[in-house]
Protein backbone atom coordinates (compact mmCIF):
# COMPACT_ATOMS: atom_id res chain seq x y z
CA UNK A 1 69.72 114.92 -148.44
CA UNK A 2 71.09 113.84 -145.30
CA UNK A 3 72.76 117.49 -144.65
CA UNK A 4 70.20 119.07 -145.21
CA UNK A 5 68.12 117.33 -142.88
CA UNK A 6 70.49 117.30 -140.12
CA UNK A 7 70.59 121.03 -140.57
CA UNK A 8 66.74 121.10 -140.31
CA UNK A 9 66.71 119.16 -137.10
CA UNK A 10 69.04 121.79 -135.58
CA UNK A 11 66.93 124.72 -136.67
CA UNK A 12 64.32 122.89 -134.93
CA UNK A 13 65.39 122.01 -131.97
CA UNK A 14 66.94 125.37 -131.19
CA UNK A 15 63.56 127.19 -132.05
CA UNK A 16 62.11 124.78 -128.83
CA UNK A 17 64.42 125.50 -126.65
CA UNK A 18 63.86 129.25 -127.40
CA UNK A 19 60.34 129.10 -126.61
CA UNK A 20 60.72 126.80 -123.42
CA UNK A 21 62.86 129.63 -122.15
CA UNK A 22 60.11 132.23 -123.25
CA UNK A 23 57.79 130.26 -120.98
CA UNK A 24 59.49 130.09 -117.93
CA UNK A 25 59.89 133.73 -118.66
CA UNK A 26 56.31 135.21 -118.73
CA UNK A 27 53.79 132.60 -118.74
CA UNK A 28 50.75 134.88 -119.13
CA UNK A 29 51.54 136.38 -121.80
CA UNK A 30 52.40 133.21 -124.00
CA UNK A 31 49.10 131.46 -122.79
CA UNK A 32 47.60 133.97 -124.11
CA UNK A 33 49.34 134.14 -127.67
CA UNK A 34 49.56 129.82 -127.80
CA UNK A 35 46.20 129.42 -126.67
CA UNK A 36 43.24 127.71 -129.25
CA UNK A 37 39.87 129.87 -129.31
CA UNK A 38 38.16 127.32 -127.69
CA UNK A 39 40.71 127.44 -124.90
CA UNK A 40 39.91 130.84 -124.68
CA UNK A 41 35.76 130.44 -124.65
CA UNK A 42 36.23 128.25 -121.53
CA UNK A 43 39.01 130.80 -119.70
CA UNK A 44 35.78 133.25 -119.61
CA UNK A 45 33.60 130.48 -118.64
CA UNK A 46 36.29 130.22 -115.90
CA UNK A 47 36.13 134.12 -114.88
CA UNK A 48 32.54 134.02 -114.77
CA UNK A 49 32.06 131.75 -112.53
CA UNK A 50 34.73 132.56 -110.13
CA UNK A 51 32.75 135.54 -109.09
CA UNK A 52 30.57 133.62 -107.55
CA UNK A 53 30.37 132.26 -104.00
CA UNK A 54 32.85 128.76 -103.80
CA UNK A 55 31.10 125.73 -103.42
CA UNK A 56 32.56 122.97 -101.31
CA UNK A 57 32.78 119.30 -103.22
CA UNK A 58 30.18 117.94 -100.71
CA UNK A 59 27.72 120.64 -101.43
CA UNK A 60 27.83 120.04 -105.28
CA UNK A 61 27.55 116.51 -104.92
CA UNK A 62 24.38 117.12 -102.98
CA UNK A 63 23.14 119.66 -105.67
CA UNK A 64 23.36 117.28 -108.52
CA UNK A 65 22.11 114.21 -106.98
CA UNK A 66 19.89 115.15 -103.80
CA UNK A 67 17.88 111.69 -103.67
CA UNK A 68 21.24 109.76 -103.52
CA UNK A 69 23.02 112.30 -100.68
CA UNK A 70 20.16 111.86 -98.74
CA UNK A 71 20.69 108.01 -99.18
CA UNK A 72 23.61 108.39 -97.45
CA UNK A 73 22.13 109.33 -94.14
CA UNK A 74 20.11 106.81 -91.83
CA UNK A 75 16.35 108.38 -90.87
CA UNK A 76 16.37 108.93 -87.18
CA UNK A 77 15.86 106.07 -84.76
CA UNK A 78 12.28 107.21 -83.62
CA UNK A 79 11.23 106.63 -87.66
CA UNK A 80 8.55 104.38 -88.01
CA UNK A 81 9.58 101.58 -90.40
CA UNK A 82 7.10 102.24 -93.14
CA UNK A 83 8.66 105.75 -93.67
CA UNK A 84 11.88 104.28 -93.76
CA UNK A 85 11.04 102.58 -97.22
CA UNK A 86 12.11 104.29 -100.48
CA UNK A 87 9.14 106.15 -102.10
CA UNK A 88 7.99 103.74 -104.69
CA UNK A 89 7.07 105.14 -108.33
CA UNK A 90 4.10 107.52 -108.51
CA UNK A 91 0.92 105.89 -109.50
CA UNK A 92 -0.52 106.73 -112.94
CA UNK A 93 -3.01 109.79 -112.78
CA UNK A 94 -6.56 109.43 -114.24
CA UNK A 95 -9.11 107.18 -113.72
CA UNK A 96 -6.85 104.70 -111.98
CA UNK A 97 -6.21 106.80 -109.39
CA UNK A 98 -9.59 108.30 -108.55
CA UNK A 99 -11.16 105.09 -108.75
CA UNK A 100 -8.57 103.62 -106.04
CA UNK A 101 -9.45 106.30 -103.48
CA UNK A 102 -13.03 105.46 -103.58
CA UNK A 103 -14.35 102.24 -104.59
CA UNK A 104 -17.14 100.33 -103.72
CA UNK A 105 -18.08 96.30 -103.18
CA UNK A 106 -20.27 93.90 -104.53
CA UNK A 107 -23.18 95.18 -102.26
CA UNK A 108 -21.93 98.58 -101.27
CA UNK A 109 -21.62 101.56 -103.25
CA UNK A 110 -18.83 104.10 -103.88
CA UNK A 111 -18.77 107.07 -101.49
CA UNK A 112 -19.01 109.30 -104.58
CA UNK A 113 -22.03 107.93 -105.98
CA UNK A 114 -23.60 107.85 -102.46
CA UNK A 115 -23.15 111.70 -102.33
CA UNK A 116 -24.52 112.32 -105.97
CA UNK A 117 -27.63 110.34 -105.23
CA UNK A 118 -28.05 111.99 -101.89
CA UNK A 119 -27.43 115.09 -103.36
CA UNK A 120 -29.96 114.09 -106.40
CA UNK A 121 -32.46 112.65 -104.21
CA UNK A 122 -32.44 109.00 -105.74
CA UNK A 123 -33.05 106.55 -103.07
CA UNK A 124 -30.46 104.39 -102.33
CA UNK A 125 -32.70 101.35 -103.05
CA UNK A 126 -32.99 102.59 -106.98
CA UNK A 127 -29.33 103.08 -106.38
CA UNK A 128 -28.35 99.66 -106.03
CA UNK A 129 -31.02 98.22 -107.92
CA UNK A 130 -29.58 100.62 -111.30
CA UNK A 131 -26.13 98.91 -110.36
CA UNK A 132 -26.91 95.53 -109.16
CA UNK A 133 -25.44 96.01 -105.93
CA UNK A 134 -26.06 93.02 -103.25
CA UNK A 135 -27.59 90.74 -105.96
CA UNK A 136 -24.22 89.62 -108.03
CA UNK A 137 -22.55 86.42 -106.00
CA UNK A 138 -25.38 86.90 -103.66
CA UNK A 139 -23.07 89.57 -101.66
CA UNK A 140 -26.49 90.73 -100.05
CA UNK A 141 -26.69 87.63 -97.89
CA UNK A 142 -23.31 88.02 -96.68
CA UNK A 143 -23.07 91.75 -95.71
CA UNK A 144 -26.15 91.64 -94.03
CA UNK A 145 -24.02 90.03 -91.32
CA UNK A 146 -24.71 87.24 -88.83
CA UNK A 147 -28.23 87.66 -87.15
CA UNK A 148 -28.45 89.36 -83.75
CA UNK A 149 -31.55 87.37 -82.26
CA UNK A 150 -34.03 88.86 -80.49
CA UNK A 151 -32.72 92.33 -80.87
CA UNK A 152 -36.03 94.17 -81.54
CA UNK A 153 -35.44 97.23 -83.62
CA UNK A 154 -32.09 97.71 -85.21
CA UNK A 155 -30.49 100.94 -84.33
CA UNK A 156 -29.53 103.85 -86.94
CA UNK A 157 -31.10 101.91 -90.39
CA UNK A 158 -33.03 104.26 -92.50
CA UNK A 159 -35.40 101.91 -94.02
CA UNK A 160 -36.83 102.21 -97.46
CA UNK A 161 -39.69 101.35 -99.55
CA UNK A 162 -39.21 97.45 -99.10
CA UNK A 163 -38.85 95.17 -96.68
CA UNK A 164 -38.76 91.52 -96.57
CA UNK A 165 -40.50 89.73 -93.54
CA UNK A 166 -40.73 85.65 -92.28
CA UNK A 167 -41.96 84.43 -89.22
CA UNK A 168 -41.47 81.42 -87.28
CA UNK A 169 -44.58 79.44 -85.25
CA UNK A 170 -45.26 77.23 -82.53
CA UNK A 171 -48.36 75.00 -81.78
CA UNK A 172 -50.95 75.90 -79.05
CA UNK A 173 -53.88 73.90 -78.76
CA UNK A 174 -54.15 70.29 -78.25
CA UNK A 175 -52.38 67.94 -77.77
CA UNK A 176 -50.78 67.64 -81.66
CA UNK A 177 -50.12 71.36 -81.53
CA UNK A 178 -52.54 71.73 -84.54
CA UNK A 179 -53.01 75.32 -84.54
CA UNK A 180 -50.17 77.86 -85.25
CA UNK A 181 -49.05 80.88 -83.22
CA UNK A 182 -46.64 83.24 -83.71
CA UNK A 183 -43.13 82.55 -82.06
CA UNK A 184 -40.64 84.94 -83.96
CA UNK A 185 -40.84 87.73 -86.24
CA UNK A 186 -38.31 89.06 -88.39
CA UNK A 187 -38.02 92.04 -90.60
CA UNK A 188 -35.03 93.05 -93.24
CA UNK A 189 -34.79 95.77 -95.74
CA UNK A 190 -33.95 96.00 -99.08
CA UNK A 191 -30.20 95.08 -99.10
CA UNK A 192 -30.66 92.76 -96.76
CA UNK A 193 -30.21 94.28 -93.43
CA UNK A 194 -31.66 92.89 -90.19
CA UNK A 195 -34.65 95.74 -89.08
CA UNK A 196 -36.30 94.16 -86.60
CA UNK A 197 -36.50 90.37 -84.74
CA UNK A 198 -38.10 89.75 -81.69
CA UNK A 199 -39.09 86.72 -79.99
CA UNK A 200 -43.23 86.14 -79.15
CA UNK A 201 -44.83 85.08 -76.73
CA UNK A 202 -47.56 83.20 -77.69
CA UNK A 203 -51.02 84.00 -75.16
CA UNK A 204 -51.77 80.41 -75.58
CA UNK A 205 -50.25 77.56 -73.67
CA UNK A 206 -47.38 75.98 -76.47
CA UNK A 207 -48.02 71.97 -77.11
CA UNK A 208 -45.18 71.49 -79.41
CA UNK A 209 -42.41 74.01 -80.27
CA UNK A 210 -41.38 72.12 -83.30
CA UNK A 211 -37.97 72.89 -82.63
CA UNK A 212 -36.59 70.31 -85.17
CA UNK A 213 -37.51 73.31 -87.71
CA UNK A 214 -37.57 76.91 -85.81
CA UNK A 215 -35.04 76.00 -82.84
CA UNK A 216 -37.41 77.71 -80.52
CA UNK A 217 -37.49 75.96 -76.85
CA UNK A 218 -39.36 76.92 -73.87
CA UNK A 219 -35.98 78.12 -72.67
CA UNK A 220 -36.24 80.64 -75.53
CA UNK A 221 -39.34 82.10 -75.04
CA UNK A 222 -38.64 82.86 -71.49
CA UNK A 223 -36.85 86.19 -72.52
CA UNK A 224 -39.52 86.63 -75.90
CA UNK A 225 -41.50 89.72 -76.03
CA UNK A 226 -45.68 90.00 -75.95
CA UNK A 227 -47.68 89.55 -79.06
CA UNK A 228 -49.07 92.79 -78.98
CA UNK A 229 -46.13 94.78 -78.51
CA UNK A 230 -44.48 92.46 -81.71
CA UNK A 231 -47.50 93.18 -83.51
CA UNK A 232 -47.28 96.65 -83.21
CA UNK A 233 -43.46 97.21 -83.98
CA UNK A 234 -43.85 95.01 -87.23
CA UNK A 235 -46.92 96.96 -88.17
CA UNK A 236 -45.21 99.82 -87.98
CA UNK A 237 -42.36 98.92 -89.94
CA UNK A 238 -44.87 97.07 -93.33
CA UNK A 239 -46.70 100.65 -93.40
CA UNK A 240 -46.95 102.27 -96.66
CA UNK A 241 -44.29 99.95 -98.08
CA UNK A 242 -44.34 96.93 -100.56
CA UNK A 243 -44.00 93.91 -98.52
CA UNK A 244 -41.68 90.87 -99.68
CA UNK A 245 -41.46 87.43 -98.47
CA UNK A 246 -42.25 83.74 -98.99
CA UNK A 247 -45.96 82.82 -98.99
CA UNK A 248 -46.81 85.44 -96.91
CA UNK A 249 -50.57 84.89 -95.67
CA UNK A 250 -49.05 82.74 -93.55
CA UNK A 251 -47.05 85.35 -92.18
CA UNK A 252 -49.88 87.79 -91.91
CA UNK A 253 -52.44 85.35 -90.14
CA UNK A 254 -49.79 84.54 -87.70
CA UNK A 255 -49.60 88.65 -86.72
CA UNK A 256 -53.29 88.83 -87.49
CA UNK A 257 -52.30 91.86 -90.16
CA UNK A 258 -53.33 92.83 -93.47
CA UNK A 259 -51.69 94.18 -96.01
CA UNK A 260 -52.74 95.62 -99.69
CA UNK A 261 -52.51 92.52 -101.89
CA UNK A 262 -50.57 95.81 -104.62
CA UNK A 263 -48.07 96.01 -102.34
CA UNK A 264 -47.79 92.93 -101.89
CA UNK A 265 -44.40 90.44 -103.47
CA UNK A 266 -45.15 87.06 -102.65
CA UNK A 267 -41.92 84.55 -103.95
CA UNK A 268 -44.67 81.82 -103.64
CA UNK A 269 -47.01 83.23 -105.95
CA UNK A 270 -44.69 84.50 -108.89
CA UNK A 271 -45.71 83.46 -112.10
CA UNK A 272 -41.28 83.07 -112.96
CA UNK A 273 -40.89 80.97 -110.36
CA UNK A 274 -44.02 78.53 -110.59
CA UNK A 275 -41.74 75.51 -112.85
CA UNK A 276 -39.64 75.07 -109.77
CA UNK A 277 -42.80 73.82 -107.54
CA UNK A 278 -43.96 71.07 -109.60
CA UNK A 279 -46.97 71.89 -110.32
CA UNK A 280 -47.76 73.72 -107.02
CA UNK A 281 -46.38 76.57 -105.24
CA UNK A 282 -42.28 75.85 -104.87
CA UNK A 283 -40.68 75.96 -101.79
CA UNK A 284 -38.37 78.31 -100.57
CA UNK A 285 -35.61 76.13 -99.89
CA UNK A 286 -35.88 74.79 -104.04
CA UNK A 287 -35.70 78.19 -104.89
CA UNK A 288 -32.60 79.51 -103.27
CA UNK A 289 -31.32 76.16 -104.13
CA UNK A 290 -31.99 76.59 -107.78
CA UNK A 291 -31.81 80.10 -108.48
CA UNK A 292 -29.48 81.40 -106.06
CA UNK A 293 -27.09 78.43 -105.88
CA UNK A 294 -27.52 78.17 -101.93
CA UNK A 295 -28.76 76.00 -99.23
CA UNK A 296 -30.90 77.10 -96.91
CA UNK A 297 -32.89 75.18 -94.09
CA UNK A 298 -30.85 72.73 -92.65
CA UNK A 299 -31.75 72.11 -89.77
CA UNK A 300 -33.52 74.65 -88.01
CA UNK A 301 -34.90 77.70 -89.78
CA UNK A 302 -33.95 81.17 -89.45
CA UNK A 303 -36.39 83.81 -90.34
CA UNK A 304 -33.78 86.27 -91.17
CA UNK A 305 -32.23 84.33 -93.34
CA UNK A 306 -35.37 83.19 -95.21
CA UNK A 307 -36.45 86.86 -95.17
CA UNK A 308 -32.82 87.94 -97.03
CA UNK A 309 -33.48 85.10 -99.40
CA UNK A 310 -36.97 85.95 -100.25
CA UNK A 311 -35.78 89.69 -100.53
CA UNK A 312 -33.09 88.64 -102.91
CA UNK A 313 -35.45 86.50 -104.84
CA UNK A 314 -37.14 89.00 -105.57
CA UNK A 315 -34.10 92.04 -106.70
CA UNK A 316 -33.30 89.22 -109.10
CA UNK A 317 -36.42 89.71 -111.12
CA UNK A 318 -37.30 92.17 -109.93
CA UNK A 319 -39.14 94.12 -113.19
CA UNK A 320 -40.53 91.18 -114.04
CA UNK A 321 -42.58 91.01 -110.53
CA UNK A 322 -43.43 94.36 -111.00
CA UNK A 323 -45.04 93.87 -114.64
CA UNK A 324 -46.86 91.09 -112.98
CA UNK A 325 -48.40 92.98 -110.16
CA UNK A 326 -49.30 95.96 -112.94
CA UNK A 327 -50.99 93.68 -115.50
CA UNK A 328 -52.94 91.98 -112.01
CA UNK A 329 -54.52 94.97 -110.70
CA UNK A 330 -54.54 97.16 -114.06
CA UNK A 331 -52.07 99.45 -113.76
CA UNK A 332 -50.72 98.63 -117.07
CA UNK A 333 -51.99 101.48 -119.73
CA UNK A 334 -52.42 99.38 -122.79
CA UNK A 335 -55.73 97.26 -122.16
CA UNK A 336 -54.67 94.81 -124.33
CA UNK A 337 -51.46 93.70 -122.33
CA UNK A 338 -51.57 89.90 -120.38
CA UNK A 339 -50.07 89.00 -117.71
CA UNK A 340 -46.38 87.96 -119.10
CA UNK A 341 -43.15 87.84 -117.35
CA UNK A 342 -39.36 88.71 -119.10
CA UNK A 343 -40.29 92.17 -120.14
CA UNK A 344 -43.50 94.42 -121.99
CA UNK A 345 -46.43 92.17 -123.09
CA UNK A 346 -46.37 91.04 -126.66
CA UNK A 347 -49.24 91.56 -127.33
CA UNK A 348 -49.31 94.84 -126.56
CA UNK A 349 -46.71 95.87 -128.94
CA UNK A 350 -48.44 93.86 -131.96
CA UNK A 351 -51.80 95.82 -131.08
CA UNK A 352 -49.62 99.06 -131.05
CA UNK A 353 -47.78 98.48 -134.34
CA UNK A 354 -51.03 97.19 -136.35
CA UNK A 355 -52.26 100.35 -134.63
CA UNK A 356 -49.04 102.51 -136.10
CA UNK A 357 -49.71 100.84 -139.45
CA UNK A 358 -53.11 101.66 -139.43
CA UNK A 359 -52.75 105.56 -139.45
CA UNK A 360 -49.91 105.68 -141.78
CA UNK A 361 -52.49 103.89 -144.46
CA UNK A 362 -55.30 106.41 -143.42
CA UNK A 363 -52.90 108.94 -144.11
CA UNK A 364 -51.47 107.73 -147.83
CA UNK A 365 -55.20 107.20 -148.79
CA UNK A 366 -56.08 111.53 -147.94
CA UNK A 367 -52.83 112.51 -149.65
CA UNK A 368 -53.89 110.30 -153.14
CA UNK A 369 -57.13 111.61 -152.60
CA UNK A 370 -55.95 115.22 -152.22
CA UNK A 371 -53.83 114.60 -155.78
């Protein structure tokens, strides 16, 4: 065995040697006899691409990876810092998105529901009173913003159908100051935004200015406007609107107006509100207190921040006044609906289902007949 394998060995061994010198020889021609077929498949791969134009390594590192090349290079000095920054991950498309361009507050409303109602024609009162805008967390007596006293007629406010109004008065006459006279006026619309406040001059001589409670001094009324021009401007505004506020005949005697008792939303004289008062007509302060959750009144008053309160009194039930106000001066069409507050009158919807039941009988009774 072992000369035969010996001899083996030396077959071997010569046959390398031969075709190590056959190498060195012509090396094309043996890779191409020696070579696998898959050594061949990438040879082409090889001529194919060495037609085309040579790319340096720096150029096919940027190819591949073009956000980390352009790592490598510093943005030029004049570069803001915020551009600097990486570009963070795109935000998710959909509803998220859309909503994030254009959203509204509390009290204020998207801009694209602002078009489609201006485009649509829906005031923007019914607007905010479909979405509760202004009335949730009370956000209409905060964006309403701080009062601007004795301002007269706010600039660039398109007011609406309601407005909220709450005066503030003096006494003239005597020594006790018994009788009232009008010392401020103030007017706010439906979300709560100051319209009009003036200072008045009263025509009769002032015995007491009760400024413990409207913070009116002589030293005030020095730059207050005349009755009659007051009068006018607030006129002006309450016409052909419904008119909101806190036991408002006061109000009206004081500007020696009138105003149609159906357009009329008196906070006083709400039927929801009457278990707050005790028995009698609550005050205004209880009621913002109780309902709203604020305090009002302490120290002196503000009329245009009673007026907001009153207003937003009033957008919280607001249906509710209005079925009150129907059923008072008939506007209801069911004559046997009461005054009722918290939705339709029951009775009316018995004396329409017995009314419902009624026909259906009629009808069974012809159709036996008929048989």
């Amino acid at each position: 065995m072992a000369p035969e394998l010996s001899s083996n060995w030396k077959q071997l061994q010569a046959k390398i040697k031969a075709e190590s010198t056959s190498t060195a020889i012509s090396p094309a021609t043996t890779a191409a006899t020696t070579a696998a077929p898959s050594a061949n498949r990438v040879s082409h791969k090889r001529r194919a691409t060495s037609n085309l134009p040579s790319e340096s390594p720096s150029k096919r590192q940027k190819s591949q990876t073009p956000h980390k090349a352009l790592a490598q290079y510093p943005p030029p000095s004049g570069t803001p810092a915020k551009s600097r920054r990486q570009p963070s991950a795109k935000p998710k498309m959909g509803v998220t998105q859309s909503s994030a361009i254009a959203r509204g507050t509390p009290a204020t409303v998207a801009p694209s529901l602002a078009l489609w109602a201006e485009d649509n024609d829906v005031s923007a009162e019914a607007l905010a009173e479909a979405y509760g805008l202004g009335v949730r967390d009370n956000a209409a007596l905060k964006t309403g913003g701080a009062p601007r006293v004795n301002e007269g007629l706010a600039a660039g406010i398109e007011v609406g159908k309601y407005v909220a109004l709450d005066c503030e008065m003096v006494g003239v006459a005597g020594p006790g100051g018994e009788v009232s006279a009008l010392a401020r006026a103030s007017v706010v619309d439906f979300h709560g935004r100051q319209v009009y406040d003036s200072f008045v001059r009263p025509a009769e001589r002032v015995t007491d200015f009760r400024t413990a409670i409207t913070g009116i001094t002589a030293r005030t009324l020095a730059a207050a406007r005349g009755f009659d021009e007051v009068r006018a401007a607030v006129a002006a505004l309450l016409r052909g609107r419904v008119l909101v506020g806190h036991d408002l005949r006061h109000d009206l005697a004081a500007l020696q107006l009138d105003h149609p008792d159906r357009d009329v939303r008196d906070t006083a004289r709400f039927a929801g509100f009457r278990r707050y008062g005790n028995g009698r007509r609550p005050a205004l302060r209880a009621l913002a207190r109780e309902i709203l959750g604020v305090e009002i009144q302490n120290g002196s008053h503000s009329s245009i921040e009673d007026a907001r309160v009153a207003m937003l009194l009033f957008r919280r039930r607001k249906s509710d006044f209005d079925v009150q106000n129907a059923a008072r001066y008939g506007l209801l069409e069911t004559s046997t609906a009461t005054e009722t507050v918290g939705g339709a009158s029951r009775n009316a919807a018995r004396g329409e289902g017995a009314a419902k039941k009624k026909k259906k009988k009629k009808k069974k009774k012809k159709k036996k007949k008929k048989h």
